[in-house]
C-alpha atoms as a PDB file:
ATOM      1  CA  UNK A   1      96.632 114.506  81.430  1.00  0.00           C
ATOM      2  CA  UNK A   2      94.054 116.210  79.021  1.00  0.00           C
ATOM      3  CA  UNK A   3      91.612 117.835  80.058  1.00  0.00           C
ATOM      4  CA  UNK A   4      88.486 115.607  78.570  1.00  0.00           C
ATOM      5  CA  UNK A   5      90.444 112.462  79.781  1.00  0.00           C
ATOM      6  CA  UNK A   6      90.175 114.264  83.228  1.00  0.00           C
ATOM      7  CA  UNK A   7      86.636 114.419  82.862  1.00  0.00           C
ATOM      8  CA  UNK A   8      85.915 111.270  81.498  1.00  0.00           C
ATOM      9  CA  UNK A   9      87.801 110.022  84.775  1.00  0.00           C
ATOM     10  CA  UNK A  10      85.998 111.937  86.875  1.00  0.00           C
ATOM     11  CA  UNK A  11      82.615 110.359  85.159  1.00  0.00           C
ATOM     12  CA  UNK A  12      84.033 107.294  86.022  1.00  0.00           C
ATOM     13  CA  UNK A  13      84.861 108.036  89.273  1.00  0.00           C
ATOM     14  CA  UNK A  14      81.377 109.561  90.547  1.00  0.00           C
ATOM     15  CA  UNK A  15      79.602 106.929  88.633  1.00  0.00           C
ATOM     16  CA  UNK A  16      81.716 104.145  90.748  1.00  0.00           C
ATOM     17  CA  UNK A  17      80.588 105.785  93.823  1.00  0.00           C
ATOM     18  CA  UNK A  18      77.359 106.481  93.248  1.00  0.00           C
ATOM     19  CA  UNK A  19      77.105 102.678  91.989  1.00  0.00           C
ATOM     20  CA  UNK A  20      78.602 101.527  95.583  1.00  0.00           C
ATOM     21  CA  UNK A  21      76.277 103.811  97.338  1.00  0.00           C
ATOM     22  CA  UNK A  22      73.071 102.597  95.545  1.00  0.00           C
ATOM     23  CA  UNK A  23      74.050  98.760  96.004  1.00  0.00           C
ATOM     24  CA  UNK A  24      73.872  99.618  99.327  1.00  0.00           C
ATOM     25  CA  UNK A  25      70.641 101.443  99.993  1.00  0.00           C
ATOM     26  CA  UNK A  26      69.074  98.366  98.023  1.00  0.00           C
ATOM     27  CA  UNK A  27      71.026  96.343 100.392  1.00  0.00           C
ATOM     28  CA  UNK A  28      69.384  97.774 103.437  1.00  0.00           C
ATOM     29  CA  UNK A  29      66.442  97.425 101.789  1.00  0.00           C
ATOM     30  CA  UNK A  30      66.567  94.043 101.103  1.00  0.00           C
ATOM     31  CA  UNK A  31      67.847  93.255 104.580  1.00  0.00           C
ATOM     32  CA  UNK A  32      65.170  94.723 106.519  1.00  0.00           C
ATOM     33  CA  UNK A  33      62.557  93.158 104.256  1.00  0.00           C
ATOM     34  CA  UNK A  34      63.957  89.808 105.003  1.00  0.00           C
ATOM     35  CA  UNK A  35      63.599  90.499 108.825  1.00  0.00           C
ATOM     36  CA  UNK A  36      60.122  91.837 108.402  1.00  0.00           C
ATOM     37  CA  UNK A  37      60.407  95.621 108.344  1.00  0.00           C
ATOM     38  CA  UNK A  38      59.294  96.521 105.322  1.00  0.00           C
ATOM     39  CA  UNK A  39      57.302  99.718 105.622  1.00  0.00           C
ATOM     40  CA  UNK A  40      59.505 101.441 102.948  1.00  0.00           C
ATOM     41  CA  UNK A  41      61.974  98.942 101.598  1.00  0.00           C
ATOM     42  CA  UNK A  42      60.429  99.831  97.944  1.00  0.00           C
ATOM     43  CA  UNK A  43      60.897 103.477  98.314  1.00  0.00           C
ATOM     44  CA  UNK A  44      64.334 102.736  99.480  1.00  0.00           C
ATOM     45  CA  UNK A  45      65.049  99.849  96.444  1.00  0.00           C
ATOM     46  CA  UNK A  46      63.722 102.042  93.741  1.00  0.00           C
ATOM     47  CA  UNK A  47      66.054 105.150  95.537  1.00  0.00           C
ATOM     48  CA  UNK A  48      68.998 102.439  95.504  1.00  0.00           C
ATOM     49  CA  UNK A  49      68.572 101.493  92.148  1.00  0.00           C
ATOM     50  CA  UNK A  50      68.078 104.788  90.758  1.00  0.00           C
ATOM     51  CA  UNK A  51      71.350 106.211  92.167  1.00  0.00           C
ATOM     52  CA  UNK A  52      72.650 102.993  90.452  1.00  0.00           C
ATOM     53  CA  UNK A  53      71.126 104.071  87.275  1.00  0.00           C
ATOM     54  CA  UNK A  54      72.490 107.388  87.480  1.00  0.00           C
ATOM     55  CA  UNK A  55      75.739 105.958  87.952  1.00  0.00           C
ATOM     56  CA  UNK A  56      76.559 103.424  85.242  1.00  0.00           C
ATOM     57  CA  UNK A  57      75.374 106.201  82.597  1.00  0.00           C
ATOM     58  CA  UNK A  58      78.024 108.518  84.181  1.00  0.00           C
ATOM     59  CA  UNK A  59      80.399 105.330  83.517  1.00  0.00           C
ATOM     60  CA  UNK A  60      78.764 104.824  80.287  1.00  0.00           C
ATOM     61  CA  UNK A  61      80.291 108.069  78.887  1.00  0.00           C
ATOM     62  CA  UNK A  62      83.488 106.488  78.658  1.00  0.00           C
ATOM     63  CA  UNK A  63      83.526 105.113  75.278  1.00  0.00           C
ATOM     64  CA  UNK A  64      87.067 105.882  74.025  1.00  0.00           C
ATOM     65  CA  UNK A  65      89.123 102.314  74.812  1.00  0.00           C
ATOM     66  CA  UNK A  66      86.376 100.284  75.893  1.00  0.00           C
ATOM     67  CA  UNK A  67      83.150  99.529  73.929  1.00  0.00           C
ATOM     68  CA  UNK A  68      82.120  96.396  75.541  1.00  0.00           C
ATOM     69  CA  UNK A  69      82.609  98.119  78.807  1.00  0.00           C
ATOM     70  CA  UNK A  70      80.574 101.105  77.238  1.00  0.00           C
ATOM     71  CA  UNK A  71      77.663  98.759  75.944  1.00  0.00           C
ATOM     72  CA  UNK A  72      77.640  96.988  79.363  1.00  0.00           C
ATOM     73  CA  UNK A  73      77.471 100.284  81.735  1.00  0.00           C
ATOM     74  CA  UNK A  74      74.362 100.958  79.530  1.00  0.00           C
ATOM     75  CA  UNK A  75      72.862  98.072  79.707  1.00  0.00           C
ATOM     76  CA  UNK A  76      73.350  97.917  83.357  1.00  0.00           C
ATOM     77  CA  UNK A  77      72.005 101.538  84.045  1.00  0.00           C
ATOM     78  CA  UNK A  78      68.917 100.374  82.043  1.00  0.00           C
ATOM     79  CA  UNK A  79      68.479  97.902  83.986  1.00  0.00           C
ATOM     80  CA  UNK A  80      68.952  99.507  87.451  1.00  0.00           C
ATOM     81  CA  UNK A  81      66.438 102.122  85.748  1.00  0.00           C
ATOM     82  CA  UNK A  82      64.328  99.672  85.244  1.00  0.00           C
ATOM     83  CA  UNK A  83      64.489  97.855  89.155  1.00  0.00           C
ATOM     84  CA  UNK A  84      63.768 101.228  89.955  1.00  0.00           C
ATOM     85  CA  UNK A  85      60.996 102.001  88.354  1.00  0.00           C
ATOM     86  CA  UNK A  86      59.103  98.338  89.655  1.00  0.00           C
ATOM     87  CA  UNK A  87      59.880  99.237  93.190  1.00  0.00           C
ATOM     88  CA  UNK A  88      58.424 102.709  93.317  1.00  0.00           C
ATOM     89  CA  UNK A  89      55.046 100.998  91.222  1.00  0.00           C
ATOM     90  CA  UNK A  90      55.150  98.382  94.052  1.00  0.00           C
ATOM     91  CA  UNK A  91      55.396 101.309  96.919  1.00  0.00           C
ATOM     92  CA  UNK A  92      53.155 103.152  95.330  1.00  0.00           C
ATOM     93  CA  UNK A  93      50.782 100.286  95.118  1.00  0.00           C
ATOM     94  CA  UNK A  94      51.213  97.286  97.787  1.00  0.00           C
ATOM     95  CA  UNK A  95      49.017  95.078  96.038  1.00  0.00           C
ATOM     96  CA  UNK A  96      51.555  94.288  93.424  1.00  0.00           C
ATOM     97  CA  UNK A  97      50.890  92.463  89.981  1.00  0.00           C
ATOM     98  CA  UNK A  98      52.599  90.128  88.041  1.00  0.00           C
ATOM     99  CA  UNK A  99      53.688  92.848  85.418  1.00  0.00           C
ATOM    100  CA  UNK A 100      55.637  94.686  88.166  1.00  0.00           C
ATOM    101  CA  UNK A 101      57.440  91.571  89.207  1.00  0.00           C
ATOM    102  CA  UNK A 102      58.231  90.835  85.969  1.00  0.00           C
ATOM    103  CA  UNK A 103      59.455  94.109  85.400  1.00  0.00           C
ATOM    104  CA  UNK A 104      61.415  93.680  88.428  1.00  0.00           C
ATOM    105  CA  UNK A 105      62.975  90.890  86.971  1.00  0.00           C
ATOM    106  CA  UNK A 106      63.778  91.825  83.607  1.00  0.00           C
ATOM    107  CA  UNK A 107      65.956  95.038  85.830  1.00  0.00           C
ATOM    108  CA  UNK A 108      67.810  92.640  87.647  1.00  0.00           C
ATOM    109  CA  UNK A 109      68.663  90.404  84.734  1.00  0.00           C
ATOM    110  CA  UNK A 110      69.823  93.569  82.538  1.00  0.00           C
ATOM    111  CA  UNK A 111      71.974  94.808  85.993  1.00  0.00           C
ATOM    112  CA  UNK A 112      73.705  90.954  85.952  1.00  0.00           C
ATOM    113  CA  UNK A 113      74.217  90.844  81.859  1.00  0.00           C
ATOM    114  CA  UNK A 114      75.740  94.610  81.982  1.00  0.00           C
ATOM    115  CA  UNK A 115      77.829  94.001  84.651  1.00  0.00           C
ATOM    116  CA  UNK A 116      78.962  90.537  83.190  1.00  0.00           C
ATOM    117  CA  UNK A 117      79.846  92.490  80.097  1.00  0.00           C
ATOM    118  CA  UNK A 118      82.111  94.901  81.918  1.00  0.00           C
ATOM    119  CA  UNK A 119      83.775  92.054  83.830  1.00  0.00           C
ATOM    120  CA  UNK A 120      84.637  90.287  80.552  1.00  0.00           C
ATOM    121  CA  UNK A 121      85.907  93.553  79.349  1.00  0.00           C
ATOM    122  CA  UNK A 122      87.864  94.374  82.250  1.00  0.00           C
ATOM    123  CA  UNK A 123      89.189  90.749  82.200  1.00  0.00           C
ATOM    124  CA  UNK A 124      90.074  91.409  78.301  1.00  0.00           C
ATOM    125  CA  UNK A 125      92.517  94.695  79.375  1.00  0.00           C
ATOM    126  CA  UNK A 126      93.910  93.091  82.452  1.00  0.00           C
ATOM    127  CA  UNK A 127      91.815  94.520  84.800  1.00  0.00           C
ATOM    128  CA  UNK A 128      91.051  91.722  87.284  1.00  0.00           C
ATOM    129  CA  UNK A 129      90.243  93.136  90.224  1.00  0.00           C
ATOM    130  CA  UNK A 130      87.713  95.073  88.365  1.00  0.00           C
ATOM    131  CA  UNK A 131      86.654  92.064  86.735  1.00  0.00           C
ATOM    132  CA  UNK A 132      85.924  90.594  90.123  1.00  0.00           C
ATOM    133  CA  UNK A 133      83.901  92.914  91.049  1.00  0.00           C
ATOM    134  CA  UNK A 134      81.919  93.582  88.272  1.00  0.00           C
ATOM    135  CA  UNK A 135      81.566  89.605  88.071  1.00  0.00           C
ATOM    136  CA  UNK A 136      80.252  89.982  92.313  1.00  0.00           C
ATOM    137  CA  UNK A 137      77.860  92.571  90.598  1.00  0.00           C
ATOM    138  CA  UNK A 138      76.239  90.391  87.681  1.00  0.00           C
ATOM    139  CA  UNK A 139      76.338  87.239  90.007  1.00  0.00           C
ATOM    140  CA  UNK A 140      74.301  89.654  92.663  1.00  0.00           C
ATOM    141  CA  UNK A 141      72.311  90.983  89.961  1.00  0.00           C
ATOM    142  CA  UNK A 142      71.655  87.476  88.752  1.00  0.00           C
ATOM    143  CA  UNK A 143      70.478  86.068  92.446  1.00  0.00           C
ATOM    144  CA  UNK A 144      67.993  88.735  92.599  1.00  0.00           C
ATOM    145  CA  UNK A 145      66.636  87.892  88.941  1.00  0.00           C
ATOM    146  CA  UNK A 146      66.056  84.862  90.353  1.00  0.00           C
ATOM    147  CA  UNK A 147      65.038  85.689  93.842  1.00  0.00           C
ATOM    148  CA  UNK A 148      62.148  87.513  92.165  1.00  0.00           C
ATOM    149  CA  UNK A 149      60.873  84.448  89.939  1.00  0.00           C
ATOM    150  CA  UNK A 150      60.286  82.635  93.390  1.00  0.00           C
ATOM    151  CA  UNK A 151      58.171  85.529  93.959  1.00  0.00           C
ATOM    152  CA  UNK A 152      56.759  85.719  90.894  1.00  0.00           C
ATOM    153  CA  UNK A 153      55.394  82.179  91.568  1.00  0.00           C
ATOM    154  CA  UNK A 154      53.987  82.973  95.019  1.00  0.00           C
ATOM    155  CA  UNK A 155      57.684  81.393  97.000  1.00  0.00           C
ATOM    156  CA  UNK A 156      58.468  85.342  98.725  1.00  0.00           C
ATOM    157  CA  UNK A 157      59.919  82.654 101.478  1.00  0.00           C
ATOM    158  CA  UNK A 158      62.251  81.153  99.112  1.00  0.00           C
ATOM    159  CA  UNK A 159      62.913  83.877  96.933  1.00  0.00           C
ATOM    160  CA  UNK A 160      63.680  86.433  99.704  1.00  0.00           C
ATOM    161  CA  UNK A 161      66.683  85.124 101.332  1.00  0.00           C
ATOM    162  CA  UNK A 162      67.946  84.942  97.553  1.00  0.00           C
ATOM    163  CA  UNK A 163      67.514  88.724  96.455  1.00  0.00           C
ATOM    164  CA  UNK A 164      68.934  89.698  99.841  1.00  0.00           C
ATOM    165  CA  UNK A 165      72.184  87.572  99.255  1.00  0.00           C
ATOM    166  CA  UNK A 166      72.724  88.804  95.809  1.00  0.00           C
ATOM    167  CA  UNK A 167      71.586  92.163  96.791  1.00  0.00           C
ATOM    168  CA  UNK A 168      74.679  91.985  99.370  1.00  0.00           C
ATOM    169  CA  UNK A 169      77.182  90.596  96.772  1.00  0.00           C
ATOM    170  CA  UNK A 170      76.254  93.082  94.209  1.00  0.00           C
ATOM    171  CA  UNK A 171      77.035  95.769  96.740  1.00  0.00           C
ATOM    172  CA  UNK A 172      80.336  94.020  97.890  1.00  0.00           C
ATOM    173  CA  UNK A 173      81.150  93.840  94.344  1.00  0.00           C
ATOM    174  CA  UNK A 174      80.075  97.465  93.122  1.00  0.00           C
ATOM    175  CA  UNK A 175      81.915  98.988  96.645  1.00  0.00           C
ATOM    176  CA  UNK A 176      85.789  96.823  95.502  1.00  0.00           C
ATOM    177  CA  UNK A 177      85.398  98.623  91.912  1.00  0.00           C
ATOM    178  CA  UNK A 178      84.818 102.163  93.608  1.00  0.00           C
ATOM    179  CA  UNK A 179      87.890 101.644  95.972  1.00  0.00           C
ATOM    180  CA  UNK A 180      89.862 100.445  93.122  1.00  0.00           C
ATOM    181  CA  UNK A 181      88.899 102.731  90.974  1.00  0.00           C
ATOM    182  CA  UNK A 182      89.563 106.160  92.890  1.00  0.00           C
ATOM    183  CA  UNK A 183      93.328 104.648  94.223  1.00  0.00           C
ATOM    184  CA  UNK A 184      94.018 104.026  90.121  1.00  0.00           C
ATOM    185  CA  UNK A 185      93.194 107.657  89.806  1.00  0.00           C
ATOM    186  CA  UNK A 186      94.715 108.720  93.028  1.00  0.00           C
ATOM    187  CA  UNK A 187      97.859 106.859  91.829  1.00  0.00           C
ATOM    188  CA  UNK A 188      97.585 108.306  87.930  1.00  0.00           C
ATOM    189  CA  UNK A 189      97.127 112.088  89.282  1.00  0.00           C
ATOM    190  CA  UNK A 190     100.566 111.484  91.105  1.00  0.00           C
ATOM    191  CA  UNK A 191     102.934 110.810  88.061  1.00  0.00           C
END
């Protein structure tokens, strides 16, 4: 194995993890919010969806066999960016607008059209257990879009419950690809 294609691996690699690890911290986040603890959840959201960030662009740099997959890491990282950015404006500020849920939104729906992307270009080379879970991911992603419209229009009760369920798929879904990922490159390092 080259050298750059060991690196562009790796990219991969750390950017699956840190993926899985940032679904997760929004996960918690979105749990405890639903059961009334919510003293930091945005703090720990716009933390979550940061690392998130961080990670798709390490995917991102992967552009030699796989420009859909490419284009939808990007757009994905922009949109965790993005989530992450509305949560730390709403800890910073409790008294929330509209602009800030909106900007939520338009995160979430960038997180669930990236990761739909990668899922139909993981489905395209074969990859379906990838393309499950990037499919969990943009079906999460796509929950919490909608979660946050019911809160845009004053329905936190109904929209809640929503963003917490596709916070928790999108974290089941990033957490298959990281396994999967690192025993593919477990198993490639052996031959």
């Amino acid at each position: 194995m080259m050298e750059n294609e060991n690196n562009l691996n790796s990219h991969v690699l750390i950017g699956s993890w840190l993926i899985a690890i940032g679904t997760i911290v929004a996960a918690i986040a979105e749990v405890r919010e639903l059961v009334g603890l919510n003293e930091v959840n945005n703090k720990l959201v716009a933390i979550g969806e940061g690392i998130q960030a961080v990670g798709a662009t390490l995917g991102g740099l992967e552009t030699i066999d796989a420009p859909l997959n490419f284009v939808g890491d990007w757009i994905d990282g922009a949109g965790a960016a993005t989530s992450s950015y509305a949560a730390y404006l709403q800890y910073k500020d409790k008294e929330s607008d509209e602009d800030t849920a909106r900007l939520e939104i338009l995160g979430a729906s960038l997180q669930s059209m990236g990761a739909s992307m990668s899922a139909v270009a993981d489905k395209l080379a074969g990859e379906d257990i990838l393309s499950f879970g990037n499919a969990m991911q943009g079906f999460g992603a796509g929950l919490e879009a909608i979660g946050g419209i019911y809160d845009l229009n004053e329905k936190e009760k109904e929209g809640q419950p929503i963003i917490t369920i596709g916070a928790i798929i999108q974290a089941l879904g990033a957490n298959l690809n990281a396994v999967v990922i690192t025993k593919d490159l477990i198993k490639e390092n052996k031959q």
